[in-house]
PDB file of N, CA and C in Angstrom:
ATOM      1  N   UNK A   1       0.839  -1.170   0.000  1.00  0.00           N
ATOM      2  CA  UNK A   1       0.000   0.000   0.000  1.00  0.00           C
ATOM      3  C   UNK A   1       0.895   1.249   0.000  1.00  0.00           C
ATOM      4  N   UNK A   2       0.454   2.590  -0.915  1.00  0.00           N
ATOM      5  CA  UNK A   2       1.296   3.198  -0.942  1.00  0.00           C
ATOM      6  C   UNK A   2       0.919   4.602   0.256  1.00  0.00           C
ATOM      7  N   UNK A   3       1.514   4.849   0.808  1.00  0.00           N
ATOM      8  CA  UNK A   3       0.754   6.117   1.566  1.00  0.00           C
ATOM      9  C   UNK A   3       0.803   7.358   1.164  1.00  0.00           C
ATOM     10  N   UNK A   4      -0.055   8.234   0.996  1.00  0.00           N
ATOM     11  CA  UNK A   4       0.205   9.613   0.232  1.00  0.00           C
ATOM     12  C   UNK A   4       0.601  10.368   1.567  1.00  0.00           C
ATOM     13  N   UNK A   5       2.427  10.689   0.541  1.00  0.00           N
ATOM     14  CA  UNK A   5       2.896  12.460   1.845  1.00  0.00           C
ATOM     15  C   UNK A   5       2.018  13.817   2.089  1.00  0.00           C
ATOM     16  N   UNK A   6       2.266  14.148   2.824  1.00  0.00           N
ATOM     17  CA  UNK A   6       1.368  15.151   3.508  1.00  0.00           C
ATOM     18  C   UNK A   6       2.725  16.395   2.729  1.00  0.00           C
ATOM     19  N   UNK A   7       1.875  17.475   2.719  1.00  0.00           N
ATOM     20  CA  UNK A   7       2.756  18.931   1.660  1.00  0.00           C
ATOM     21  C   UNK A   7       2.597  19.721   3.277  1.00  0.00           C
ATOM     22  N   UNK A   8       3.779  20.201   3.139  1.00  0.00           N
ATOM     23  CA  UNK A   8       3.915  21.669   4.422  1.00  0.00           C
ATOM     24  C   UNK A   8       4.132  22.789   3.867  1.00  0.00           C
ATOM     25  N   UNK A   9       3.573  23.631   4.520  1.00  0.00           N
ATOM     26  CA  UNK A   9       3.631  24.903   4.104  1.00  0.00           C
ATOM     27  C   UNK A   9       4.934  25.444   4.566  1.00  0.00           C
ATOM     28  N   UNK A  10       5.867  26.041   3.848  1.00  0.00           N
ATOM     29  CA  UNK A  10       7.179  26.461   4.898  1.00  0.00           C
ATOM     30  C   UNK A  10       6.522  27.465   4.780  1.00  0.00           C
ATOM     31  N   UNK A  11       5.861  28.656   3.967  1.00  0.00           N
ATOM     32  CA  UNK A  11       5.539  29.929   4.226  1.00  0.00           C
ATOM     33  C   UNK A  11       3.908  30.165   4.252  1.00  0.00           C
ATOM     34  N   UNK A  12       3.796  29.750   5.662  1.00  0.00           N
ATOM     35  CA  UNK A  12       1.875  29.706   5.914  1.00  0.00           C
ATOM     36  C   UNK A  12       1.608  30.959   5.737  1.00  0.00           C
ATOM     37  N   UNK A  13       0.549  31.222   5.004  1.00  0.00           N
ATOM     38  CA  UNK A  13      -0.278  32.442   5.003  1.00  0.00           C
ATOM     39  C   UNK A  13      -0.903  33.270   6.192  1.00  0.00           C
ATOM     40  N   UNK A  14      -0.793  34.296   6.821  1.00  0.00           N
ATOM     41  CA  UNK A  14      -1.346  34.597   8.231  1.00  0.00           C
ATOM     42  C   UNK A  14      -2.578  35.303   7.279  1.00  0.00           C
ATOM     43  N   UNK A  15      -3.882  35.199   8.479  1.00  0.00           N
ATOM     44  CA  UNK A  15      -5.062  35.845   8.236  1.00  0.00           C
ATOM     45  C   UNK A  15      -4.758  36.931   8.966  1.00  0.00           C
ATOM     46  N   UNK A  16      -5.300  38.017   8.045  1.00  0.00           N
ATOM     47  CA  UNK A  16      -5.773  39.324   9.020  1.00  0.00           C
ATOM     48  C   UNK A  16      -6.711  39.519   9.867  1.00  0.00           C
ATOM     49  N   UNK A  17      -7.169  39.400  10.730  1.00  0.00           N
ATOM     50  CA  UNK A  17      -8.583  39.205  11.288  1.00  0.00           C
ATOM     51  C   UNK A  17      -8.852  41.261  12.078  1.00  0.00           C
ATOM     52  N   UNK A  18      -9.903  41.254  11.848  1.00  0.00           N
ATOM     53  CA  UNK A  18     -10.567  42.579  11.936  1.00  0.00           C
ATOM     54  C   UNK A  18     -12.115  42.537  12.672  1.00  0.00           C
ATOM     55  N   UNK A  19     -12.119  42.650  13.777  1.00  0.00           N
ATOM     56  CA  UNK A  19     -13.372  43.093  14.475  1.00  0.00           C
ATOM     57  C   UNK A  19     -13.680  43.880  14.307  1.00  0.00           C
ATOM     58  N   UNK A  20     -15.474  43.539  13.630  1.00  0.00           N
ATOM     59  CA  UNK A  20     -16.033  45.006  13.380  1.00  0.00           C
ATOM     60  C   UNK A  20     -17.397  44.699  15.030  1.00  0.00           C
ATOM     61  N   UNK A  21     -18.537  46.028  14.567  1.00  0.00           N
ATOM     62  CA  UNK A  21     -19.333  46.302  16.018  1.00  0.00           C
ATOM     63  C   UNK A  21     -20.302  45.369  14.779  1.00  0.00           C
ATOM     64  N   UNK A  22     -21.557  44.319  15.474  1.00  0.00           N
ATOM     65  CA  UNK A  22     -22.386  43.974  14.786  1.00  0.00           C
ATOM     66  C   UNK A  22     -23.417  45.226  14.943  1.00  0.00           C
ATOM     67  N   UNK A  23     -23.444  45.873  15.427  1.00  0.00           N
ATOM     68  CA  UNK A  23     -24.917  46.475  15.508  1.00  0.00           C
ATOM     69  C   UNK A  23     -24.701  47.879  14.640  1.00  0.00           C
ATOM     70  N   UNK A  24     -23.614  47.970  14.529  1.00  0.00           N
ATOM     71  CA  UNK A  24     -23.056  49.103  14.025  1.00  0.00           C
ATOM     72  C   UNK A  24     -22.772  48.426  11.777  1.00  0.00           C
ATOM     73  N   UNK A  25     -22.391  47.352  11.597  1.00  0.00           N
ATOM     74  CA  UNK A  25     -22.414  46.174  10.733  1.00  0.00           C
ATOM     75  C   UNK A  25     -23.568  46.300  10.162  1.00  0.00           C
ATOM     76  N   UNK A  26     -24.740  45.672  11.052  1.00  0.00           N
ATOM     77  CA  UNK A  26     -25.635  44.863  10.770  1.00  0.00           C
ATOM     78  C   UNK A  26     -27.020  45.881  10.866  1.00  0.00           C
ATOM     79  N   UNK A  27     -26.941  46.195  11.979  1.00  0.00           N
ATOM     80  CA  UNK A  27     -28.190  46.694  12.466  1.00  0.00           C
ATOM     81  C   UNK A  27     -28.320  46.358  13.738  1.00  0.00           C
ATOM     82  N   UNK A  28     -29.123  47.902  14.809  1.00  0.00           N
ATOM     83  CA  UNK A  28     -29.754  47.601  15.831  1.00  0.00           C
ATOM     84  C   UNK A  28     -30.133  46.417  16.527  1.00  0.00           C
ATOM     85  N   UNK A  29     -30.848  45.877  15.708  1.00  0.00           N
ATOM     86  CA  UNK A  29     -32.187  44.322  16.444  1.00  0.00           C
ATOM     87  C   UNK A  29     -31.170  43.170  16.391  1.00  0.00           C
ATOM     88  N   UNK A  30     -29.938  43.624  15.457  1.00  0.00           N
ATOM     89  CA  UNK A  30     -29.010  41.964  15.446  1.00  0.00           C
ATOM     90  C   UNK A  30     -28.771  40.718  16.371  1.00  0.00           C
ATOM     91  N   UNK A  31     -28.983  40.053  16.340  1.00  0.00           N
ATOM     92  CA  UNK A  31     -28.683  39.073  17.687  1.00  0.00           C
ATOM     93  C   UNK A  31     -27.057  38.326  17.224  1.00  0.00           C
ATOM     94  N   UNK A  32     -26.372  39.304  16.486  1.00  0.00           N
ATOM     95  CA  UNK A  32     -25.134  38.711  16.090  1.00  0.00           C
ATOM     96  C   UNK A  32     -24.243  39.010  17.526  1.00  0.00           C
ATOM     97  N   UNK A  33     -23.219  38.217  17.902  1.00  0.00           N
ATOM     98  CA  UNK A  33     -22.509  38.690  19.713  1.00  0.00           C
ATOM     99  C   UNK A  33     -21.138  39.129  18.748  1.00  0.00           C
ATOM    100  N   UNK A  34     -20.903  38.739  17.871  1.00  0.00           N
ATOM    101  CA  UNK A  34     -19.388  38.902  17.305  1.00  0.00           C
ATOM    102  C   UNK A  34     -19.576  39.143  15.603  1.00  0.00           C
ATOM    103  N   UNK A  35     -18.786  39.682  15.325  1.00  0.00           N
ATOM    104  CA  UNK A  35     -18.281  39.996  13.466  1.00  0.00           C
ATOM    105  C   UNK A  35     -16.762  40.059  13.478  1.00  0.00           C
ATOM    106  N   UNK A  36     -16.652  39.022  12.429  1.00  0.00           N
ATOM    107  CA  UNK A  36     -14.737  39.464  11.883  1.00  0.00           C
ATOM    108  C   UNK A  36     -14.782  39.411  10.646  1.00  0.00           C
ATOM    109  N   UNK A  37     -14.172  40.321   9.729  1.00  0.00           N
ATOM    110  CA  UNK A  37     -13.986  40.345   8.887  1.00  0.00           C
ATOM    111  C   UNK A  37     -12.454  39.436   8.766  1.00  0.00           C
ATOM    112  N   UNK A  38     -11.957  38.579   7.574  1.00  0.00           N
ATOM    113  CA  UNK A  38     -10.596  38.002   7.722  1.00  0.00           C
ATOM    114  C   UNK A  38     -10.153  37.993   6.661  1.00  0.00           C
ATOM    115  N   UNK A  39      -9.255  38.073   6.597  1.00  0.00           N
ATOM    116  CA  UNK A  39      -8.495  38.422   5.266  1.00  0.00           C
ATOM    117  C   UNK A  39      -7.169  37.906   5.117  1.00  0.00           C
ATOM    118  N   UNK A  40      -6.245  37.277   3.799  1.00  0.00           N
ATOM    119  CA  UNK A  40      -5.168  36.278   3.902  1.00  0.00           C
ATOM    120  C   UNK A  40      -4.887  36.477   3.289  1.00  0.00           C
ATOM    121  N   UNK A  41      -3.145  37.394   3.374  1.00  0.00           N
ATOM    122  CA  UNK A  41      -2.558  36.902   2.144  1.00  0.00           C
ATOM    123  C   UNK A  41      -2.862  38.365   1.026  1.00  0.00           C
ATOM    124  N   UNK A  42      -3.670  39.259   1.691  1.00  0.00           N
ATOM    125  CA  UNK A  42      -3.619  40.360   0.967  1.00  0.00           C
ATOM    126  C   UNK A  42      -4.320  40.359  -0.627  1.00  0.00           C
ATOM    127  N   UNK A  43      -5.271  39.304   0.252  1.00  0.00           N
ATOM    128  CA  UNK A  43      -5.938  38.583  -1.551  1.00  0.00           C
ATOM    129  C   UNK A  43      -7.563  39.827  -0.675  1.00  0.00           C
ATOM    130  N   UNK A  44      -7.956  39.853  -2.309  1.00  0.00           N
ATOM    131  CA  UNK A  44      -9.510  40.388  -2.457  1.00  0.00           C
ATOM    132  C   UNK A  44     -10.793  39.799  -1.728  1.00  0.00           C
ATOM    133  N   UNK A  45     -10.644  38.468  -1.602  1.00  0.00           N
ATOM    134  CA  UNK A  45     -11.585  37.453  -0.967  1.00  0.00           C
ATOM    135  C   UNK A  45     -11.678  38.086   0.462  1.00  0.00           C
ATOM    136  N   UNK A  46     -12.752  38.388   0.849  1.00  0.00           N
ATOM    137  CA  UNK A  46     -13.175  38.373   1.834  1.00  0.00           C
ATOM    138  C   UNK A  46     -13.945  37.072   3.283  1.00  0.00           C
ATOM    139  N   UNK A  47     -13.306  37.175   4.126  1.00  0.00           N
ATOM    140  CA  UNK A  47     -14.169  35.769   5.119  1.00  0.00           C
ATOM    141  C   UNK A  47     -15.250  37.021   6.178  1.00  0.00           C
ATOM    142  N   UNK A  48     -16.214  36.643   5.872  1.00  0.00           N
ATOM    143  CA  UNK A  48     -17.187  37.012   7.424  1.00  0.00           C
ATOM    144  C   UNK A  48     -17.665  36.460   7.830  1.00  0.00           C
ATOM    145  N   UNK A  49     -17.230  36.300   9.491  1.00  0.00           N
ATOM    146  CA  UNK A  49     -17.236  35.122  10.021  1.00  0.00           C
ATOM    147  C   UNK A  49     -18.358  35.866  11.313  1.00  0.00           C
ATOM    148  N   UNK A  50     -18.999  34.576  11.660  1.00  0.00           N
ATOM    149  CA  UNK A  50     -20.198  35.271  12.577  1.00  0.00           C
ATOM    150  C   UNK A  50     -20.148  34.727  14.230  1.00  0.00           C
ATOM    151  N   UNK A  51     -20.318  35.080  15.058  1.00  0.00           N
ATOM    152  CA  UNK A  51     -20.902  34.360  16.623  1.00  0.00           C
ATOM    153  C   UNK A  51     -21.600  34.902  16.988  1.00  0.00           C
ATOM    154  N   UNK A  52     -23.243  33.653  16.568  1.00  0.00           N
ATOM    155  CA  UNK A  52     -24.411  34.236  17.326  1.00  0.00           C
ATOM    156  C   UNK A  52     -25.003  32.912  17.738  1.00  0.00           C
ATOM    157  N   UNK A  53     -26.422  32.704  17.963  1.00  0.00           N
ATOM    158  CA  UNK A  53     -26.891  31.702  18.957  1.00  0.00           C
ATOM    159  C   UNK A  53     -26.637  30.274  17.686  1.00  0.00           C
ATOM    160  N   UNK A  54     -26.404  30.126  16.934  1.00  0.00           N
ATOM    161  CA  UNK A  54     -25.820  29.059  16.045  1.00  0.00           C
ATOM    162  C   UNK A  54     -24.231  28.664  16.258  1.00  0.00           C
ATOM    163  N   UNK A  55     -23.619  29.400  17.161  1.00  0.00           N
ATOM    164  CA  UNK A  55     -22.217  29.171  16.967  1.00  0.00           C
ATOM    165  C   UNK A  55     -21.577  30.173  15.755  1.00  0.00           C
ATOM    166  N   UNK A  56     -20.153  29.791  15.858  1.00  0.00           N
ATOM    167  CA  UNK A  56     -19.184  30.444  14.958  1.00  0.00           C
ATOM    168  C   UNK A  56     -19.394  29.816  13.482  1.00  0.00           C
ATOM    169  N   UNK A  57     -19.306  31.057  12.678  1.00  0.00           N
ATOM    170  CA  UNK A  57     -19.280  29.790  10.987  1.00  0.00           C
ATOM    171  C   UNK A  57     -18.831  31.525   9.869  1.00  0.00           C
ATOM    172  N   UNK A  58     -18.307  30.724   8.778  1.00  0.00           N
ATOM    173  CA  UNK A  58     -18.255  31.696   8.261  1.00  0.00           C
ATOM    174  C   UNK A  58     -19.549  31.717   7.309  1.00  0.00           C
ATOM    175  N   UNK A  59     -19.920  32.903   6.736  1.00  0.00           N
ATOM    176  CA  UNK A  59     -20.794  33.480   5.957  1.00  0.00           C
ATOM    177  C   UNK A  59     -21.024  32.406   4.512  1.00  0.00           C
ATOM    178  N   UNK A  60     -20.124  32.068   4.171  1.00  0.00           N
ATOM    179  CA  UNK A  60     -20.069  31.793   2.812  1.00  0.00           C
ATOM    180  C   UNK A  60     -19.497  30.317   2.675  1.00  0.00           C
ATOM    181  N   UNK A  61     -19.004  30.075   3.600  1.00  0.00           N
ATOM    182  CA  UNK A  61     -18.192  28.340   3.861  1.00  0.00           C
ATOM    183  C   UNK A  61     -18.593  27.426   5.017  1.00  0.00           C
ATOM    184  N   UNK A  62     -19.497  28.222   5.800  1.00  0.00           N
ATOM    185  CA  UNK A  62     -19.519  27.760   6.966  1.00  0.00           C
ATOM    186  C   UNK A  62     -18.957  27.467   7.986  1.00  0.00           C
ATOM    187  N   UNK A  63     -19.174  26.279   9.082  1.00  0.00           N
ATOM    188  CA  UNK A  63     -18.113  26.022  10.674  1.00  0.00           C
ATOM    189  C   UNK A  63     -17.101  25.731  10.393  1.00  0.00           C
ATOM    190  N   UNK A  64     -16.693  25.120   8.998  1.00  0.00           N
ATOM    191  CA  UNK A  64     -15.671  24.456   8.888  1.00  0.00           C
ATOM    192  C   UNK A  64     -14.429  24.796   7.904  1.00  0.00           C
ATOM    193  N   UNK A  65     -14.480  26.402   7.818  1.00  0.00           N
ATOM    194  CA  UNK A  65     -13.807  27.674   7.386  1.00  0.00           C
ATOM    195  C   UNK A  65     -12.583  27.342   8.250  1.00  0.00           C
ATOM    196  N   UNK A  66     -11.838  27.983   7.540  1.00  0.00           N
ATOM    197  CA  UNK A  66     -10.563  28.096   8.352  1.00  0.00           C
ATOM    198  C   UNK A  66     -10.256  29.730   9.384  1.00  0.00           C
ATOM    199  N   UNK A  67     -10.652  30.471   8.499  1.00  0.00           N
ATOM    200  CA  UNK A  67     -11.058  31.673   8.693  1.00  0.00           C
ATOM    201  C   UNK A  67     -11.882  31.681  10.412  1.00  0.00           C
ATOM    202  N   UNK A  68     -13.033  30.927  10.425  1.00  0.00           N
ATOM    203  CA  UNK A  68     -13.660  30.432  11.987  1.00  0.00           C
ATOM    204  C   UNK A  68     -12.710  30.316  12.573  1.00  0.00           C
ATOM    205  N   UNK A  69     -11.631  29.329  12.960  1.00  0.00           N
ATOM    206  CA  UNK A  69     -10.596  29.503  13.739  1.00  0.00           C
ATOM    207  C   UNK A  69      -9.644  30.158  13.914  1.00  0.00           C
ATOM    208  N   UNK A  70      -9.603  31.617  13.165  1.00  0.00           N
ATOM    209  CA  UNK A  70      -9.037  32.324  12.974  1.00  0.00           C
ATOM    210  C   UNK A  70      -9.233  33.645  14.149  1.00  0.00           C
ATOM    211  N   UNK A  71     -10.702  33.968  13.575  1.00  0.00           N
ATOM    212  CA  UNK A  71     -11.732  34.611  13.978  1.00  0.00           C
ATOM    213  C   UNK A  71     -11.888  34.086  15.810  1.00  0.00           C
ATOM    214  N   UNK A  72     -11.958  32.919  15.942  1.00  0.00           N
ATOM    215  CA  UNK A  72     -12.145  32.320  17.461  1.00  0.00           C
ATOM    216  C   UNK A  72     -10.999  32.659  18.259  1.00  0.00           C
ATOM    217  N   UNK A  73      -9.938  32.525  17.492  1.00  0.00           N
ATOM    218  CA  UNK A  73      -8.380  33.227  18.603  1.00  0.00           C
ATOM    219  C   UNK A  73      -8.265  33.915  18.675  1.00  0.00           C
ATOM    220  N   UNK A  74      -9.099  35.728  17.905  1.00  0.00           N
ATOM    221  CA  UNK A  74      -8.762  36.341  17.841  1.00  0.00           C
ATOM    222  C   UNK A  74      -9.489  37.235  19.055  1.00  0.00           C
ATOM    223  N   UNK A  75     -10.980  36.516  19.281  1.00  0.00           N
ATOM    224  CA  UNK A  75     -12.085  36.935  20.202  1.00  0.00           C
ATOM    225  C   UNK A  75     -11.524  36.348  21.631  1.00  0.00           C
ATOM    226  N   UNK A  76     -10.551  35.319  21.253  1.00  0.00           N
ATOM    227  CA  UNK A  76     -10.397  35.371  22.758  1.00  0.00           C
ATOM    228  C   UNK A  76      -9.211  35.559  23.200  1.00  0.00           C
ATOM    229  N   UNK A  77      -8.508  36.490  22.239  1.00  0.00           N
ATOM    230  CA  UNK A  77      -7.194  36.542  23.193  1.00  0.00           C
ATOM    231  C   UNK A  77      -7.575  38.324  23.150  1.00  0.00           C
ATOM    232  N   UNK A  78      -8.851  38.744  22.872  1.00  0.00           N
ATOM    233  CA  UNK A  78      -9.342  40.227  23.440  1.00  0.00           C
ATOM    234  C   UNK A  78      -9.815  39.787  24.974  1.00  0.00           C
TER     235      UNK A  78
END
């Protein structure tokens, strides 16, 4: 059996991560608790990533974004 090598990144990409205000974002009535905008790599793509009564997920990829764990270290090392 042959096993497939795993690829490393020697030069990982860091995300930018950017807290914005949800109510200020979104609107007043929001029941959003958190907003990050994230950004990698200085590329155009945008991640908005959310924490509200569903949990963390991003906008467009969902929980299983990378960007989400991005966004989660960033809320808690405020």
């Amino acid at each position: 059996m042959i096993e497939k090598a795993a690829q490393l990144d020697m030069f990982p990409v860091t995300g930018e991560v950017e807290a914005l205000d949800p109510r200020t974002a979104i609107g007043p009535a929001t029941r959003v608790s958190g907003l990050y905008r994230v950004r990698y790599g200085g590329a155009a793509t945008v991640h908005q990533v959310y924490h509200d009564r569903h949990g963390w997920y991003c906008g467009e990829h969902g929980p299983a974004c990378v960007a989400v764990s991005d966004a989660v270290a960033t809320a808690r090392a405020r």
